[in-house]
PDB file of N, CA and C in Angstrom:
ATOM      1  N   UNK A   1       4.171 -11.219  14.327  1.00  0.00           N
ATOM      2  CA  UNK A   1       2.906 -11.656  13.794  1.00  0.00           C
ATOM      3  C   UNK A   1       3.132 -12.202  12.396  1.00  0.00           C
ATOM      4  N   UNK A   2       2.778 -13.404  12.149  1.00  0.00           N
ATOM      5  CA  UNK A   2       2.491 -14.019  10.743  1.00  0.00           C
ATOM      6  C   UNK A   2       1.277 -13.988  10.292  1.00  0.00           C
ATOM      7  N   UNK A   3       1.620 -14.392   9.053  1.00  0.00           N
ATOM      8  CA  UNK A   3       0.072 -14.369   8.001  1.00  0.00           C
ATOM      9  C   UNK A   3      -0.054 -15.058   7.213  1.00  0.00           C
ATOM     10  N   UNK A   4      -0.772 -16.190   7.155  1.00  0.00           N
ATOM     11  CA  UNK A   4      -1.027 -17.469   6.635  1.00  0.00           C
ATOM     12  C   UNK A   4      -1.159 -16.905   4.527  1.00  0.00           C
ATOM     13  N   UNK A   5      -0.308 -17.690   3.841  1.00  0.00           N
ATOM     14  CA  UNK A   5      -0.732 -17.196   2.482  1.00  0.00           C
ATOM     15  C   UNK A   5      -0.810 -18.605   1.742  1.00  0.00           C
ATOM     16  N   UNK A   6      -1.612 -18.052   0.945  1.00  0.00           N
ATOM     17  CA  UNK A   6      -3.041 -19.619   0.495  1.00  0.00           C
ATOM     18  C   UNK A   6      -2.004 -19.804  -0.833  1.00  0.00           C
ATOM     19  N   UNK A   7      -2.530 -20.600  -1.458  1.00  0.00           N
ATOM     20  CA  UNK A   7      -2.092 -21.096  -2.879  1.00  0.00           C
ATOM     21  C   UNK A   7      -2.944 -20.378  -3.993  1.00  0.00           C
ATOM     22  N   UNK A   8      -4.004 -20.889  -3.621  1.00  0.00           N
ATOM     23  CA  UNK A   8      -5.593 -20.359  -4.382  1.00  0.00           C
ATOM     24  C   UNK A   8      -6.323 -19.366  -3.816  1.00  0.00           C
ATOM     25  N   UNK A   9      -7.100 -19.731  -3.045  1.00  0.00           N
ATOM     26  CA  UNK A   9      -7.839 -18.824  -2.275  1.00  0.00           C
ATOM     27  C   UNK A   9      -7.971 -19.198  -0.909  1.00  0.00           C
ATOM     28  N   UNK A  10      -8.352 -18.294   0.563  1.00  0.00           N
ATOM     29  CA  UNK A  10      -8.041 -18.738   1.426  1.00  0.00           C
ATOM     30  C   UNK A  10      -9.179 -19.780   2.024  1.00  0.00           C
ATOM     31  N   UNK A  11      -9.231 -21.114   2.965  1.00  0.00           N
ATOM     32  CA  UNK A  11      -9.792 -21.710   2.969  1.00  0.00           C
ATOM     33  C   UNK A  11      -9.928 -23.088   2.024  1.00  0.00           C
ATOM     34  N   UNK A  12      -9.229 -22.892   0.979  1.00  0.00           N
ATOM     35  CA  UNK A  12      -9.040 -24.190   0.356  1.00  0.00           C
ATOM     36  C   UNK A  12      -8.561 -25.217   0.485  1.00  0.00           C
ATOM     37  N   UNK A  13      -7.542 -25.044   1.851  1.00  0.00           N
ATOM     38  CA  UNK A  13      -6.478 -25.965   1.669  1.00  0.00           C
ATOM     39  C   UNK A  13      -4.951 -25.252   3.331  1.00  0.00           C
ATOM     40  N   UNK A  14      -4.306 -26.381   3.429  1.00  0.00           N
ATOM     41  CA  UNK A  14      -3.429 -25.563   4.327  1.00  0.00           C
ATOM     42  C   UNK A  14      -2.596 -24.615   3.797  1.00  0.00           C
ATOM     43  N   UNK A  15      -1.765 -23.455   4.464  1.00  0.00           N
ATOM     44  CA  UNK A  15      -1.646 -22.362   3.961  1.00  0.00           C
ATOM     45  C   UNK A  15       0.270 -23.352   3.572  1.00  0.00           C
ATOM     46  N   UNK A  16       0.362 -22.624   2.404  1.00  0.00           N
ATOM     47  CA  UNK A  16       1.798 -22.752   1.534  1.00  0.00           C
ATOM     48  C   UNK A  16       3.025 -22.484   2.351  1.00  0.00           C
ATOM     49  N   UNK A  17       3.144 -21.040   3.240  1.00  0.00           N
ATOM     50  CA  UNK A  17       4.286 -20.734   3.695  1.00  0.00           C
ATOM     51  C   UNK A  17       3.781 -19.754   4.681  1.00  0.00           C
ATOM     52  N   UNK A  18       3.997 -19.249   5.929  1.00  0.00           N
ATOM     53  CA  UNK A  18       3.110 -18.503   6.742  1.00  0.00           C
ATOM     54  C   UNK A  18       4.860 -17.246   7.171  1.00  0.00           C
ATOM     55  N   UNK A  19       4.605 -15.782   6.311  1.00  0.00           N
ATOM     56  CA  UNK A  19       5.662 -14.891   6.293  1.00  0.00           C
ATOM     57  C   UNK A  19       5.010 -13.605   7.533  1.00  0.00           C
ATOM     58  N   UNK A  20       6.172 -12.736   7.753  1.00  0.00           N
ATOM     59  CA  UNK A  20       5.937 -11.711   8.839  1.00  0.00           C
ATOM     60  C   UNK A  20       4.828 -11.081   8.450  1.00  0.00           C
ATOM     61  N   UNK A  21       4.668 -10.191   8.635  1.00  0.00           N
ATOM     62  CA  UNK A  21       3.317  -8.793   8.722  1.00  0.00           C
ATOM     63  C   UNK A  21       5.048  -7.989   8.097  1.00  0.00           C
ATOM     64  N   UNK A  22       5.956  -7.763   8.438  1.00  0.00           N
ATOM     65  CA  UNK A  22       6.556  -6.586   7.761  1.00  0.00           C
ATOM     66  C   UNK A  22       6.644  -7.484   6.628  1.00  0.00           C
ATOM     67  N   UNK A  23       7.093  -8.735   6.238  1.00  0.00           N
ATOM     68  CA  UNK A  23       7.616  -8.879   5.175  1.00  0.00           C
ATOM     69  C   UNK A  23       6.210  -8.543   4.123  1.00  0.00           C
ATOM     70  N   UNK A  24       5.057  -8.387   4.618  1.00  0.00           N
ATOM     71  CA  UNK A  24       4.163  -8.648   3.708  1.00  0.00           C
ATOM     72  C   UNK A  24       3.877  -7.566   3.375  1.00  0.00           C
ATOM     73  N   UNK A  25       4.219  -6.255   4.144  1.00  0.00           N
ATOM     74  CA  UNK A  25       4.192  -5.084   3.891  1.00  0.00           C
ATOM     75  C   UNK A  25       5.444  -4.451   2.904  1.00  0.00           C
ATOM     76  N   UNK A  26       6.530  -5.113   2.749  1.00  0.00           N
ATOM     77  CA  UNK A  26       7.348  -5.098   2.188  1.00  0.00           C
ATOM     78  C   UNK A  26       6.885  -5.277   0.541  1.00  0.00           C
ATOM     79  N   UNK A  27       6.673  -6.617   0.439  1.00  0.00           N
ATOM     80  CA  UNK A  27       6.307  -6.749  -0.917  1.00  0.00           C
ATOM     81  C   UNK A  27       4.894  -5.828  -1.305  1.00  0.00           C
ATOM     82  N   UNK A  28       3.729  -5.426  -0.722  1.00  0.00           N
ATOM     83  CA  UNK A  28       3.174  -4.635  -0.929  1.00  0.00           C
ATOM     84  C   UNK A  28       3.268  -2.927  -1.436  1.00  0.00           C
ATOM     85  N   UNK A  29       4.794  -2.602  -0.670  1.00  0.00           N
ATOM     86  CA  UNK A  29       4.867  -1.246  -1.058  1.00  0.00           C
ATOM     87  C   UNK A  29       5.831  -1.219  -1.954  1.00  0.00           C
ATOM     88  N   UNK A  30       6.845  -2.519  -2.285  1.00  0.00           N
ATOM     89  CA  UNK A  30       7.984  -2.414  -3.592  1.00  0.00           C
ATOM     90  C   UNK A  30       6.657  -2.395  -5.022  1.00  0.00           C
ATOM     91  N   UNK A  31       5.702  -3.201  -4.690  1.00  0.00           N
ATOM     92  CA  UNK A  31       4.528  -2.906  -6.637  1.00  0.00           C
ATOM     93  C   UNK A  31       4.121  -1.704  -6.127  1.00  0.00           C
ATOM     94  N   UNK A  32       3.474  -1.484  -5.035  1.00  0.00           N
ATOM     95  CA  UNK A  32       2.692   0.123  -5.061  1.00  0.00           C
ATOM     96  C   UNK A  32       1.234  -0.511  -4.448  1.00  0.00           C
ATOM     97  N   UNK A  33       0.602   0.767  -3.617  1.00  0.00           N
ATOM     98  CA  UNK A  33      -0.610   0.567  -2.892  1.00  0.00           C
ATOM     99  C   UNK A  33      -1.225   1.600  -3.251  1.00  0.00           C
ATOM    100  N   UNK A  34      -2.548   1.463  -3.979  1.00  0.00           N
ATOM    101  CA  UNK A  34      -3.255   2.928  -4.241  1.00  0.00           C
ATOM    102  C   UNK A  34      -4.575   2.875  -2.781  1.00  0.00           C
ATOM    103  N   UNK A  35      -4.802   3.918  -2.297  1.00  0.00           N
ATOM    104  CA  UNK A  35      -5.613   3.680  -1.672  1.00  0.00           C
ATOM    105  C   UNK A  35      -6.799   4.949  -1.628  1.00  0.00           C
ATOM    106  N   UNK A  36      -7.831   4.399  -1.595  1.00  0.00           N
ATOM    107  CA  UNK A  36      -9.145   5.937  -2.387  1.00  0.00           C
ATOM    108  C   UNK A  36     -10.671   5.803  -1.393  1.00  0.00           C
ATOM    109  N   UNK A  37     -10.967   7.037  -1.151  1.00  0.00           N
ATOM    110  CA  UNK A  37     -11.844   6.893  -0.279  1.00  0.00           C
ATOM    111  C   UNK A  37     -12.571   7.892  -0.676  1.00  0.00           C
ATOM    112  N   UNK A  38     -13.896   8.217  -0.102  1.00  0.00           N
ATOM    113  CA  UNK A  38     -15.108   9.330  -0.015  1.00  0.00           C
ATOM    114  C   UNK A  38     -15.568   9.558   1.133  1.00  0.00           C
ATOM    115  N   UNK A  39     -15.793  10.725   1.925  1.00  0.00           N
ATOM    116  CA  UNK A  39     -16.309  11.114   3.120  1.00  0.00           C
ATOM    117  C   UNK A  39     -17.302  12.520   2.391  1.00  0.00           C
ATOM    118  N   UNK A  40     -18.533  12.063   3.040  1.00  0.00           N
ATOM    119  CA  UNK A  40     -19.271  13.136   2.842  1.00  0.00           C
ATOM    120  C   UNK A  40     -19.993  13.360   4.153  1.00  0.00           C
ATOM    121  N   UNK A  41     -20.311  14.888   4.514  1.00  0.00           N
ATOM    122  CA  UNK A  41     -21.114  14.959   5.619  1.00  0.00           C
ATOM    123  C   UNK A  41     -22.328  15.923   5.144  1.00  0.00           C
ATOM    124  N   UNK A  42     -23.438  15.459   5.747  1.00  0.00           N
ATOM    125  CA  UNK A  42     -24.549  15.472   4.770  1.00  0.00           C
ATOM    126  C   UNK A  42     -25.885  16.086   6.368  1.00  0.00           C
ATOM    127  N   UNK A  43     -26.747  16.987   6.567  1.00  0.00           N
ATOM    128  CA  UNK A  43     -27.720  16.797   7.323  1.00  0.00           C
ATOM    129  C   UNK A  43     -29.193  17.168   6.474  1.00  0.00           C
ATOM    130  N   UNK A  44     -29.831  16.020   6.675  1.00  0.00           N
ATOM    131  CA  UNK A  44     -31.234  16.474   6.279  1.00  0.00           C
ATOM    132  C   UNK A  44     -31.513  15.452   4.662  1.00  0.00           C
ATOM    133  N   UNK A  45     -30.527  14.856   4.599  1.00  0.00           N
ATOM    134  CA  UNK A  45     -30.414  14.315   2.649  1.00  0.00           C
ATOM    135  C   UNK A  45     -29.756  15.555   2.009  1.00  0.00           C
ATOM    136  N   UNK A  46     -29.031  17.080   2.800  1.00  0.00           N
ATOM    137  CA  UNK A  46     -28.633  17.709   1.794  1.00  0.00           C
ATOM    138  C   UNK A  46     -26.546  17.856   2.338  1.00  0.00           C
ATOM    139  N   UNK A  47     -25.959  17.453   1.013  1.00  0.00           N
ATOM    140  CA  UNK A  47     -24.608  17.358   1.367  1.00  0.00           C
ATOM    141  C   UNK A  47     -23.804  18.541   1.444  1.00  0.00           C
ATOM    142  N   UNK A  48     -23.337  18.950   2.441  1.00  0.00           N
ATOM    143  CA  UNK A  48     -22.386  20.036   3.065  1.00  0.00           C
ATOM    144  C   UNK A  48     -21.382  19.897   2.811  1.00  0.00           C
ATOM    145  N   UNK A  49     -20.399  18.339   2.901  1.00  0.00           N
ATOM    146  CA  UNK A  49     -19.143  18.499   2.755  1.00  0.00           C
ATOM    147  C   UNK A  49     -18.732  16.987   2.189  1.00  0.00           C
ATOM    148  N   UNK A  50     -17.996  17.356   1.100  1.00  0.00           N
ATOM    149  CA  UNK A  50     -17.616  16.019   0.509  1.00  0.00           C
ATOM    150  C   UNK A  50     -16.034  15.961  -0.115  1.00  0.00           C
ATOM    151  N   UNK A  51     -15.216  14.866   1.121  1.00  0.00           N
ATOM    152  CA  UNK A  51     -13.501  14.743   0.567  1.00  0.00           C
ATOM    153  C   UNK A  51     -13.487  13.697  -0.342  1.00  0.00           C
ATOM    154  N   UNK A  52     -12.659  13.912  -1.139  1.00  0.00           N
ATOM    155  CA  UNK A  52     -11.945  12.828  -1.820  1.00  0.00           C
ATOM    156  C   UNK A  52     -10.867  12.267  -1.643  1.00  0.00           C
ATOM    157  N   UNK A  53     -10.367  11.405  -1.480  1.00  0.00           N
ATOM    158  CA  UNK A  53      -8.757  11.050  -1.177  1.00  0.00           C
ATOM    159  C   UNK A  53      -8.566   9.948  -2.308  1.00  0.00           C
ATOM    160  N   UNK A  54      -7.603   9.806  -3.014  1.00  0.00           N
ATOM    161  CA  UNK A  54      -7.273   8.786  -3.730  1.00  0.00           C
ATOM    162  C   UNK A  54      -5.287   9.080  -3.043  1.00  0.00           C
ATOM    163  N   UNK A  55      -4.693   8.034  -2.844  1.00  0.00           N
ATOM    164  CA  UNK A  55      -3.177   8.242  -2.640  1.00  0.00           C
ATOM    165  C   UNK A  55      -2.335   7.285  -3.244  1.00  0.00           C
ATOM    166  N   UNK A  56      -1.307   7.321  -3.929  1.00  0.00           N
ATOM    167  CA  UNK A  56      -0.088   6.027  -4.169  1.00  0.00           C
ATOM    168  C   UNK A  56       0.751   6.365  -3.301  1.00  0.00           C
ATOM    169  N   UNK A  57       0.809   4.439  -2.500  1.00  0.00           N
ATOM    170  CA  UNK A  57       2.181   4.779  -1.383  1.00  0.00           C
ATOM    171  C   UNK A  57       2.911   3.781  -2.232  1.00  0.00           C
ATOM    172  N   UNK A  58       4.184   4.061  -2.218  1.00  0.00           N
ATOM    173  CA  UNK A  58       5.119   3.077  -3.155  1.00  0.00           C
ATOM    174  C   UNK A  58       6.591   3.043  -2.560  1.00  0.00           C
ATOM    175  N   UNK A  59       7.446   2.545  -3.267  1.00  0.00           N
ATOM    176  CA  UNK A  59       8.910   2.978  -2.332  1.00  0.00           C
ATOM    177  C   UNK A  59       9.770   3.527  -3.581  1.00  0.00           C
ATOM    178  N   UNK A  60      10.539   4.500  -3.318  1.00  0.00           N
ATOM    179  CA  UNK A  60      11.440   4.841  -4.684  1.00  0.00           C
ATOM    180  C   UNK A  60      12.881   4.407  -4.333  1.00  0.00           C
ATOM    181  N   UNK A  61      13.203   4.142  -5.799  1.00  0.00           N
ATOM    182  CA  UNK A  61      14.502   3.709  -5.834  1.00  0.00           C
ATOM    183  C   UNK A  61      15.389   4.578  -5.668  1.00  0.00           C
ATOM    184  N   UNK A  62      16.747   4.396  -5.536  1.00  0.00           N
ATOM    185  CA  UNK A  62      17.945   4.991  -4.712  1.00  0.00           C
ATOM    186  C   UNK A  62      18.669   5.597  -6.315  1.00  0.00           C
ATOM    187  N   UNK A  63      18.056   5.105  -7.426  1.00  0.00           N
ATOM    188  CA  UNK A  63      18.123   5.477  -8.482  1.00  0.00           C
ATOM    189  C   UNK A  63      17.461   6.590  -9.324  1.00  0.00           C
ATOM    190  N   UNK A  64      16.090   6.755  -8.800  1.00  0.00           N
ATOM    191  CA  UNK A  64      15.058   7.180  -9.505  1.00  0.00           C
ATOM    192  C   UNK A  64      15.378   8.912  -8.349  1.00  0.00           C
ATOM    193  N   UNK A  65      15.987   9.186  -7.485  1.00  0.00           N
ATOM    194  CA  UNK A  65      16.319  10.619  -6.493  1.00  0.00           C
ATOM    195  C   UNK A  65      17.180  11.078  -7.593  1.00  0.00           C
ATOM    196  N   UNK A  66      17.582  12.581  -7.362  1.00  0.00           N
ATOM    197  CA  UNK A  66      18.517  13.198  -7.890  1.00  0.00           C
ATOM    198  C   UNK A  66      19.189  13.057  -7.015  1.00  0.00           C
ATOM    199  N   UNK A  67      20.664  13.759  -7.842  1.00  0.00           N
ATOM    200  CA  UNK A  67      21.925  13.728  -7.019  1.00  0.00           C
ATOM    201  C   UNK A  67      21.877  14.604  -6.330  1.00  0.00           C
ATOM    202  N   UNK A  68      22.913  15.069  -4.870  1.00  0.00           N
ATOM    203  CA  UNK A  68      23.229  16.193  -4.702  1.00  0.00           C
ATOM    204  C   UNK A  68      25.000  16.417  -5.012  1.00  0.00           C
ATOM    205  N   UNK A  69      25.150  17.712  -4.813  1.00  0.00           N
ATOM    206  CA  UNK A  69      26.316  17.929  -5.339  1.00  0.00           C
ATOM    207  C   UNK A  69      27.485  17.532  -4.400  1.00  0.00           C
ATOM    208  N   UNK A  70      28.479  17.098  -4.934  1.00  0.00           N
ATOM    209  CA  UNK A  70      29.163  16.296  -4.814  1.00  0.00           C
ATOM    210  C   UNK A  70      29.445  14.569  -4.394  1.00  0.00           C
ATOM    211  N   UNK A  71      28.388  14.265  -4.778  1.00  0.00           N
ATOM    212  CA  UNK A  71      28.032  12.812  -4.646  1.00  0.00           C
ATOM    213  C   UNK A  71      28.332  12.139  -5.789  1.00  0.00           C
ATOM    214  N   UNK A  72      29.439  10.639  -5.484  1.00  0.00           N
ATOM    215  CA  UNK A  72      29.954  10.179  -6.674  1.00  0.00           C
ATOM    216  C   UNK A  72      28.804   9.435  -7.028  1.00  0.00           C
ATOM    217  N   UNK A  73      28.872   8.934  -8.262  1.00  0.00           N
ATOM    218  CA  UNK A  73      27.798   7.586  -9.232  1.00  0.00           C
ATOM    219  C   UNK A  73      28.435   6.422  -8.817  1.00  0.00           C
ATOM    220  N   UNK A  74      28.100   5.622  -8.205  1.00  0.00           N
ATOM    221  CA  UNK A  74      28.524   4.174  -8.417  1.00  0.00           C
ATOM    222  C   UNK A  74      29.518   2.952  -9.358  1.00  0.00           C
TER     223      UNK A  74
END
């Protein structure tokens, strides 16, 4: 699956370069994806239960892990 990516905005114009669905997921999780939500369950107008979720999905570097022991440095 591809995904058409605009210059400007979409609809302006034909699309620049049309890349995978992974690759686009790729560059999405090397900056970082925050993603935040609210669920409340509520009967009558009075609220019973209310989640929060806020999450960062990101990718870590092969740098940024600790070592384990006996593993050389590069």
């Amino acid at each position: 699956m591809t995904v058409p990516v605009y210059a400007d905005h979409p609809g302006t114009g034909p699309p620049m370069e049309r890349i995978a669905l992974v690759d686009l997921l790729d560059r999405l999780l090397a900056g970082g994806v925050v993603i935040s939500g609210d669920l409340v369950i509520s009967i009558a107008e009075v609220d019973l239960v209310r989640v929060s979720l806020r999450a960062l999905i990101t990718t870590i570097s092969q740098d940024i892990l600790p070592r384990t022991a006996g593993e050389q440095t590069p």
